[in-house]
C-alpha atoms as a PDB file:
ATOM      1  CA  UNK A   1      -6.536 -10.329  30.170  1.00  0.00           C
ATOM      2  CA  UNK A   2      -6.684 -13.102  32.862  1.00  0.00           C
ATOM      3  CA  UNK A   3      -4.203 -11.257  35.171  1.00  0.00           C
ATOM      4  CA  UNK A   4      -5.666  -7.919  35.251  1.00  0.00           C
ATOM      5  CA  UNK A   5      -9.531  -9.787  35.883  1.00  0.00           C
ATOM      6  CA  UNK A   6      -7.783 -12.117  38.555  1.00  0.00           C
ATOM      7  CA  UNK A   7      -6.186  -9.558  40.466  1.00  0.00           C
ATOM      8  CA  UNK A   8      -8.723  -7.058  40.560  1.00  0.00           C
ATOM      9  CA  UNK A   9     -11.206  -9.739  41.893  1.00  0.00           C
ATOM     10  CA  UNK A  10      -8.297 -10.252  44.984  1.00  0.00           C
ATOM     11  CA  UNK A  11      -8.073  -6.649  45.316  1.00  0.00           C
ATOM     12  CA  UNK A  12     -12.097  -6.546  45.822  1.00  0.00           C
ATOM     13  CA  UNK A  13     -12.296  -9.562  47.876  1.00  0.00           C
ATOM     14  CA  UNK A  14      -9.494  -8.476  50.202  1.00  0.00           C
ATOM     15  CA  UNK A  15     -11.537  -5.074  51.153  1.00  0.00           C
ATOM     16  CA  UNK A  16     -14.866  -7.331  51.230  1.00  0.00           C
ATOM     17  CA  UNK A  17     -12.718  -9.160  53.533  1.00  0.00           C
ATOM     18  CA  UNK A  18     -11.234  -6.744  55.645  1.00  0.00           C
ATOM     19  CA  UNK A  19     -14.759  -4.518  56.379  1.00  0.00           C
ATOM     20  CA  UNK A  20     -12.244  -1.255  55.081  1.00  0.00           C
ATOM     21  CA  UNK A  21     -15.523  -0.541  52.986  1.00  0.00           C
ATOM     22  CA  UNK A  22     -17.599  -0.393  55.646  1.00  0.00           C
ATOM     23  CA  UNK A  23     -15.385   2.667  57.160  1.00  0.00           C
ATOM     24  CA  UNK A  24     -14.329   4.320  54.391  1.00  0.00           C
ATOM     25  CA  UNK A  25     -12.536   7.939  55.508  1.00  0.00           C
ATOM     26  CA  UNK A  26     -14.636   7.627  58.776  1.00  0.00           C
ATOM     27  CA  UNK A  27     -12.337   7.367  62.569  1.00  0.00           C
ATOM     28  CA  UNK A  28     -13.824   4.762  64.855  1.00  0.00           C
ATOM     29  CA  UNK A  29     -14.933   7.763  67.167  1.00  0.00           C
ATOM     30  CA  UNK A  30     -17.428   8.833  63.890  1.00  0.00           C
ATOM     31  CA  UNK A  31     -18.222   4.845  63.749  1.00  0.00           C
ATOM     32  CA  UNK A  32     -19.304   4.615  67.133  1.00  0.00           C
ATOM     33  CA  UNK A  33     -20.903   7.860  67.571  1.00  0.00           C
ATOM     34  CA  UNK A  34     -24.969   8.429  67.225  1.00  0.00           C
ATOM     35  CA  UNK A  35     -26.673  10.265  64.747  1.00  0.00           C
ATOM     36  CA  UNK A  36     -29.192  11.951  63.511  1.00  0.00           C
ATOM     37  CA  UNK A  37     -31.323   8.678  62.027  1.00  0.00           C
ATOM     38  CA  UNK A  38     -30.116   5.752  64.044  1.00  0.00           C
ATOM     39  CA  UNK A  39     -33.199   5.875  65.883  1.00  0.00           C
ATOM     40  CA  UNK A  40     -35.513   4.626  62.842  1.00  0.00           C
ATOM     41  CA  UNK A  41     -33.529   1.671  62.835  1.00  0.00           C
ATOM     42  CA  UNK A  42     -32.404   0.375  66.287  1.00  0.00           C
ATOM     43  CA  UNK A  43     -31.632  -2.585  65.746  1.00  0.00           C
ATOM     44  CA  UNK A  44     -29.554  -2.319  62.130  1.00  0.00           C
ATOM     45  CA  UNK A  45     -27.570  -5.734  61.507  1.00  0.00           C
ATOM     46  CA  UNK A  46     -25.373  -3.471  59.349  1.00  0.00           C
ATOM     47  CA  UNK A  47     -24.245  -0.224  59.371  1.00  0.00           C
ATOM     48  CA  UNK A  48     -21.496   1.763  56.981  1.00  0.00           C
ATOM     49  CA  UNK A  49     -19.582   4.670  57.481  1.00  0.00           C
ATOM     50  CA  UNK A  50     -17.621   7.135  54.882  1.00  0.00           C
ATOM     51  CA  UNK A  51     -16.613  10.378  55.919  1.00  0.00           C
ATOM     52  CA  UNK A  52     -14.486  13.076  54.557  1.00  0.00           C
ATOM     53  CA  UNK A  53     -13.705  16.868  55.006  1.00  0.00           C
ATOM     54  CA  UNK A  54     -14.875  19.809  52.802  1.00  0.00           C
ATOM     55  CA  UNK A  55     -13.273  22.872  52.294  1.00  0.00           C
ATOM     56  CA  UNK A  56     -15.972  24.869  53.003  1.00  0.00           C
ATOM     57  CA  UNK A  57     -18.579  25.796  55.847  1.00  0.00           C
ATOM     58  CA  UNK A  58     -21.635  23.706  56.681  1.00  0.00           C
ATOM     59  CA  UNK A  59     -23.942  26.895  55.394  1.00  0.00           C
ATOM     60  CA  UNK A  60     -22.122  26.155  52.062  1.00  0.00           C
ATOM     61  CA  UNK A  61     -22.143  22.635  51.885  1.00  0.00           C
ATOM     62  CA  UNK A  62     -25.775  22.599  52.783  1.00  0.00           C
ATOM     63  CA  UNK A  63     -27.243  23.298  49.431  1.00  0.00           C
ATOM     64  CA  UNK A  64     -25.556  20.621  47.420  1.00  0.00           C
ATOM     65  CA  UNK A  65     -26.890  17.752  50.174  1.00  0.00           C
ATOM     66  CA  UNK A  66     -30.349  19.513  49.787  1.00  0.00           C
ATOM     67  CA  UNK A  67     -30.678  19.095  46.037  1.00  0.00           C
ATOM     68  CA  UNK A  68     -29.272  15.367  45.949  1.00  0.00           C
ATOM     69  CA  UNK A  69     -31.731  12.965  44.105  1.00  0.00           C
ATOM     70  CA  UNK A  70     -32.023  10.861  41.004  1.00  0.00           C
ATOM     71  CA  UNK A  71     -34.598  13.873  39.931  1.00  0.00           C
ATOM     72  CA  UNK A  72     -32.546  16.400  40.893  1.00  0.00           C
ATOM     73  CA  UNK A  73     -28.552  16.682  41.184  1.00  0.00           C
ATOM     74  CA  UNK A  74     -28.290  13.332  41.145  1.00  0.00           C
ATOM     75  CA  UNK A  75     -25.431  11.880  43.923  1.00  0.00           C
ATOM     76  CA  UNK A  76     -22.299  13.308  42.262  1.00  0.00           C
ATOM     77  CA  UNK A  77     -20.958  10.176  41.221  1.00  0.00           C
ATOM     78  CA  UNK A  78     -20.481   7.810  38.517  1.00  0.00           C
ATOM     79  CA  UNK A  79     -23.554   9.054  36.727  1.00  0.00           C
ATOM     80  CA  UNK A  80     -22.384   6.978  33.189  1.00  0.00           C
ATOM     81  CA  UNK A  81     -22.406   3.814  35.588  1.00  0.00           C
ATOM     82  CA  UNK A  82     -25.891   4.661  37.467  1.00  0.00           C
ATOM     83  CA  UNK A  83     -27.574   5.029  34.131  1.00  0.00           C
ATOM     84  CA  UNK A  84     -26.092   1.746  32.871  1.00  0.00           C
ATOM     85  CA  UNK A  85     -28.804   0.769  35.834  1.00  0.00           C
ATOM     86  CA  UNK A  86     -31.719   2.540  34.428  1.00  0.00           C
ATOM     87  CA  UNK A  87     -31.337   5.806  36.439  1.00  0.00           C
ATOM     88  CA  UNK A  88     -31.809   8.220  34.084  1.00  0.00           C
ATOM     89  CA  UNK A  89     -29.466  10.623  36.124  1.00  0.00           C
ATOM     90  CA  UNK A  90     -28.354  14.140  34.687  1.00  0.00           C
ATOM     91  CA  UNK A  91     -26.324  15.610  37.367  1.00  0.00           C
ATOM     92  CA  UNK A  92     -25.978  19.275  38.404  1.00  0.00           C
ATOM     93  CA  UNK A  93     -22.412  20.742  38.723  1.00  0.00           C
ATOM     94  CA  UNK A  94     -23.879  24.504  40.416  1.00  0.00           C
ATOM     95  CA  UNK A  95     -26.776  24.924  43.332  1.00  0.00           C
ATOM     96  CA  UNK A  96     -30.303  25.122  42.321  1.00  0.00           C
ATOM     97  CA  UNK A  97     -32.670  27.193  43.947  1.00  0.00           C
ATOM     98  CA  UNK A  98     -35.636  25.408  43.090  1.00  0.00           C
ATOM     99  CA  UNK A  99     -33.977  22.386  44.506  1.00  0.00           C
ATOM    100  CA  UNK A 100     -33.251  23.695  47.960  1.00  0.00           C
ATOM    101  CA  UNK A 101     -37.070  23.525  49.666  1.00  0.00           C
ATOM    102  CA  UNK A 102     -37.018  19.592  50.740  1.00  0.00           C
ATOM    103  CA  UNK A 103     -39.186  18.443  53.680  1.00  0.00           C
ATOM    104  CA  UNK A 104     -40.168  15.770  55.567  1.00  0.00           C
ATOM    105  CA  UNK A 105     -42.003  13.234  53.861  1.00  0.00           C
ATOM    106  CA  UNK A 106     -41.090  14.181  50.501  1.00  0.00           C
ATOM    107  CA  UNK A 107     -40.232  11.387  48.059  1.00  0.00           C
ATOM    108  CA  UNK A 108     -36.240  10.919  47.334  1.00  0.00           C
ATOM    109  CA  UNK A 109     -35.587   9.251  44.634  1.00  0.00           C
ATOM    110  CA  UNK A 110     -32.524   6.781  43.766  1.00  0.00           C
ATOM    111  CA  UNK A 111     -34.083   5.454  40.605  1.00  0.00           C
ATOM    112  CA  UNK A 112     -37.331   6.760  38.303  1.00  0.00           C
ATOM    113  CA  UNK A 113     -39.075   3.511  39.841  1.00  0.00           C
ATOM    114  CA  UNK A 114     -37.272   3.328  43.558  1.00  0.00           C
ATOM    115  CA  UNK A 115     -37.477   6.205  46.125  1.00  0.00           C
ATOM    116  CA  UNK A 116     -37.194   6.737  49.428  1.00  0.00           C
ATOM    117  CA  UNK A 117     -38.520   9.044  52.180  1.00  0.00           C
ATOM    118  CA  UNK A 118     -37.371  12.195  53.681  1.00  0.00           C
ATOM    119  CA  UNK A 119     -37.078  11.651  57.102  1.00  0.00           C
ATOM    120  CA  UNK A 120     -35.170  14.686  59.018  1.00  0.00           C
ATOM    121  CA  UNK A 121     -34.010  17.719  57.518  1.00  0.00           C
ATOM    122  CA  UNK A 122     -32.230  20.417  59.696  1.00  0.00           C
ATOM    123  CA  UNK A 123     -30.591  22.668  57.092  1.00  0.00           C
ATOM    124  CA  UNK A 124     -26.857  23.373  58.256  1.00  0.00           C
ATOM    125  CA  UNK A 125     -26.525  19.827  60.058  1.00  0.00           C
ATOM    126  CA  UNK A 126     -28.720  16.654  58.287  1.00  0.00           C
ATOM    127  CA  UNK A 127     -30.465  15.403  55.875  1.00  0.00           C
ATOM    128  CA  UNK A 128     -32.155  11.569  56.845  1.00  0.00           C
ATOM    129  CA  UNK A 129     -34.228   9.661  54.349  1.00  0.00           C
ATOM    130  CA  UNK A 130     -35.419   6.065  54.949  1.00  0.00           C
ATOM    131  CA  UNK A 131     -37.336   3.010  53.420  1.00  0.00           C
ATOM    132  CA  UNK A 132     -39.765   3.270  55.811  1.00  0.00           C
ATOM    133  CA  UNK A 133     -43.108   4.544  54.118  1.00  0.00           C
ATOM    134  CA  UNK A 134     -40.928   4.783  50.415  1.00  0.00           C
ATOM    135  CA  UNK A 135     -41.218   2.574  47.511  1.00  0.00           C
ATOM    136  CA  UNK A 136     -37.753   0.979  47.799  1.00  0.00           C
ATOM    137  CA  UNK A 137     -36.686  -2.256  47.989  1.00  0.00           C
ATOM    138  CA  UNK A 138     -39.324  -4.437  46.578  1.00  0.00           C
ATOM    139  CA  UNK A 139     -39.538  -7.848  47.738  1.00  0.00           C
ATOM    140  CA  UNK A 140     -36.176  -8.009  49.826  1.00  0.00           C
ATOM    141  CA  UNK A 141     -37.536  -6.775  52.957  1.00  0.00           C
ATOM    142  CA  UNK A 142     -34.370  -4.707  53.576  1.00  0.00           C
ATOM    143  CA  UNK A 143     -34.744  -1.759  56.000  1.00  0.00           C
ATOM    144  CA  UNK A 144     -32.638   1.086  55.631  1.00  0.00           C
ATOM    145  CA  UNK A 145     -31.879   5.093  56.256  1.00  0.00           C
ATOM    146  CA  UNK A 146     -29.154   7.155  54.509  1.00  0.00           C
ATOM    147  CA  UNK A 147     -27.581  10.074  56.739  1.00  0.00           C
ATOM    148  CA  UNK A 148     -25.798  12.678  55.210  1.00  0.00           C
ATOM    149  CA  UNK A 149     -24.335  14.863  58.571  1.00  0.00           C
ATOM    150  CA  UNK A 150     -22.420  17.938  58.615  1.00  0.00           C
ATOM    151  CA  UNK A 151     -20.172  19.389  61.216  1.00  0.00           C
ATOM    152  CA  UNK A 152     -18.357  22.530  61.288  1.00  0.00           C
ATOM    153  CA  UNK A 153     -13.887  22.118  61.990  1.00  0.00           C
ATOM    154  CA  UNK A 154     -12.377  24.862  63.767  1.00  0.00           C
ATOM    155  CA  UNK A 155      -9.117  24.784  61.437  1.00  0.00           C
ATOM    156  CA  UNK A 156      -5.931  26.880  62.483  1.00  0.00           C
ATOM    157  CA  UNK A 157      -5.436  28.208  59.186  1.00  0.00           C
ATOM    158  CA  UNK A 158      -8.820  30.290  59.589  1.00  0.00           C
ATOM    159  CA  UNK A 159     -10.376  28.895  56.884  1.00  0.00           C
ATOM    160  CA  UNK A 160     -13.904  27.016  57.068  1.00  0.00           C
ATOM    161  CA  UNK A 161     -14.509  23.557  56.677  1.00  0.00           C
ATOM    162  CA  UNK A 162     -17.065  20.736  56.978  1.00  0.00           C
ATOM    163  CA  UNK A 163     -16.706  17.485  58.050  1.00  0.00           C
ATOM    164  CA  UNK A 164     -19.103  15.126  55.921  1.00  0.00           C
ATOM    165  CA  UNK A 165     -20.539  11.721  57.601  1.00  0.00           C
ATOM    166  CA  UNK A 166     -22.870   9.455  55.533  1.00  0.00           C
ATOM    167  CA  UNK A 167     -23.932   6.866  57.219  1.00  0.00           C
ATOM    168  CA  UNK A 168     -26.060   4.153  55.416  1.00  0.00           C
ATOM    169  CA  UNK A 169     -27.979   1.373  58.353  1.00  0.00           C
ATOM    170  CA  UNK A 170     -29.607  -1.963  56.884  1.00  0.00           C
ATOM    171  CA  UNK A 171     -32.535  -4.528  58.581  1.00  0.00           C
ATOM    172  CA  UNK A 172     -31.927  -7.579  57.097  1.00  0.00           C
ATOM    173  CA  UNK A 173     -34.441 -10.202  57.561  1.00  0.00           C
ATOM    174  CA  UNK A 174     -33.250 -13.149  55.687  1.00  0.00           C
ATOM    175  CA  UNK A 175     -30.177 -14.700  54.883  1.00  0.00           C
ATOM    176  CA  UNK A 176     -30.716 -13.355  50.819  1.00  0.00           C
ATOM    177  CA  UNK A 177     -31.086  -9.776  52.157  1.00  0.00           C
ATOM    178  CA  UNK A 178     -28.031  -9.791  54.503  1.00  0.00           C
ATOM    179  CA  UNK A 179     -26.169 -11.458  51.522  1.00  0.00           C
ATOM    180  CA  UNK A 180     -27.315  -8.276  48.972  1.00  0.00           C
ATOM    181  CA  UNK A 181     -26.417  -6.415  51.427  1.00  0.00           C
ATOM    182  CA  UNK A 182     -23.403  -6.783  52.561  1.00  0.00           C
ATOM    183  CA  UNK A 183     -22.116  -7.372  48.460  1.00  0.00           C
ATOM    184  CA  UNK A 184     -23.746  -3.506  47.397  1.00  0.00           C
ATOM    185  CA  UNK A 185     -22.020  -2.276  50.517  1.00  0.00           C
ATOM    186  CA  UNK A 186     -18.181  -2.489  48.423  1.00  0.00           C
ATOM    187  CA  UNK A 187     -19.990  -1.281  45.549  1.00  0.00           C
ATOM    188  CA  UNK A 188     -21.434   1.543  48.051  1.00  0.00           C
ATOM    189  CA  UNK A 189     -18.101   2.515  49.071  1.00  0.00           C
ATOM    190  CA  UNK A 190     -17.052   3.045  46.190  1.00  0.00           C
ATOM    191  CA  UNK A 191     -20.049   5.337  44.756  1.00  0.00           C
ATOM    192  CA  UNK A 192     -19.666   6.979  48.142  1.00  0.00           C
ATOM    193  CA  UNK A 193     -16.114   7.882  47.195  1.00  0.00           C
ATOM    194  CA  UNK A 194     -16.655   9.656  44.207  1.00  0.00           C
ATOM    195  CA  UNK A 195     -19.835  11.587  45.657  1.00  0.00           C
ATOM    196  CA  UNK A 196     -17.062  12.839  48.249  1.00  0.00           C
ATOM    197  CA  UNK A 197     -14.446  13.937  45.887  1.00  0.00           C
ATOM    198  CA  UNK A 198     -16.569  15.582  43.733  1.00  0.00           C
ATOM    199  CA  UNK A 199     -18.533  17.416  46.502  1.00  0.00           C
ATOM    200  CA  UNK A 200     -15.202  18.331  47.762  1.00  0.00           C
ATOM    201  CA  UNK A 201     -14.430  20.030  44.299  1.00  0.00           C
ATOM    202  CA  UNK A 202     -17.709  21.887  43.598  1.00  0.00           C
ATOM    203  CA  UNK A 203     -17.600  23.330  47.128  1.00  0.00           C
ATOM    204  CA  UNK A 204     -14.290  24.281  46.914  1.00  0.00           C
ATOM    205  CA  UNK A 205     -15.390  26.686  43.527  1.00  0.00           C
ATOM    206  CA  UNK A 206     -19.006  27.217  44.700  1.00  0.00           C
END
């Protein structure tokens, strides 16, 4: 069992290493470009990327960002793994129309007893939510927004697609918050994955 447990803590440690899980599917170009949300937090220590593309168009993909939420469709992820954390998650595999009305301000949840805020919503293009005026991260300090971005391909085959940018950006005042930080941020990448390959399914049926 040693083996396995050894070399599974190298394989982490090496991507920990490397920052791969800090640009996870994402070009440099979609690193360094701005988006909607880097303004509420201008001077970010750190800042993570994932991006993939989605076989359908923005219009399409739209719903399933608007109806993410621990009270809602959940992140369409590990959901057996977020409840082992108390979330309480029961995730949604079709678009519900009572889900879709989100606005600024409203509460989005990650946990029954941690939410965050809406920040932005432009249907077609973003969805923004932030720490700032949520009940989030408790006595850490840590700043953040979440950025969920959508941008229409022109693909040659004629066939729609989206490309999907999250982009998570962190204030860390202290030496203990930089330190959670940067450790959730592999575990981040990871949940990040599997919301992306799973969005990339449902839209693909949807």
């Amino acid at each position: 069992m040693a083996a396995p447990v050894v070399a599974a803590t190298a394989s982490v440690a090496a991507v920990f290493l490397s920052g791969a899980h800090r640009r996870l599917g994402a070009s440099v170009e979609e690193v360094r470009m701005s988006l909607p949300g880097d303004e509420l937090l201008p001077t970010a220590q750190v800042q993570n990327d994932r991006a993939c593309t989605l076989p359908a168009a923005p219009a399409d993909v739209w719903p399933w960002i608007a109806q993410l939420g621990q009270d809602k469709a959940g992140f369409y992820s590990w959901e057996a793994l977020e409840n082992l954390a108390g979330c309480q998650i029961v995730g949604a595999t079709r678009v519900h129309p009572e889900w879709q009305n989100i606005a600024v301000g409203d509460p989005f949840r990650l946990h029954p007893d941690v939410a965050l805020r809406v920040a932005r919503v432009e249907p077609g293009r973003a969805l923004v939510v932030t720490s700032q005026g949520g009940d989030a991260l408790g006595d850490m300090a840590i700043e953040t927004t979440w950025a969920f971005c959508l941008s229409p391909i022109d693909g040659s085959t004629g066939s729609p697609a989206t490309r999907l940018h999250l982009r998570e950006r962190y204030c860390t005042p202290s030496r203990a918050s930089r330190a959670l930080t940067e450790a959730t941020s592999v575990i981040s990448a990871l949940m990040s994955w599997r919301m992306m390959s799973n969005l990339a399914a449902l839209v693909s049926v949807s």
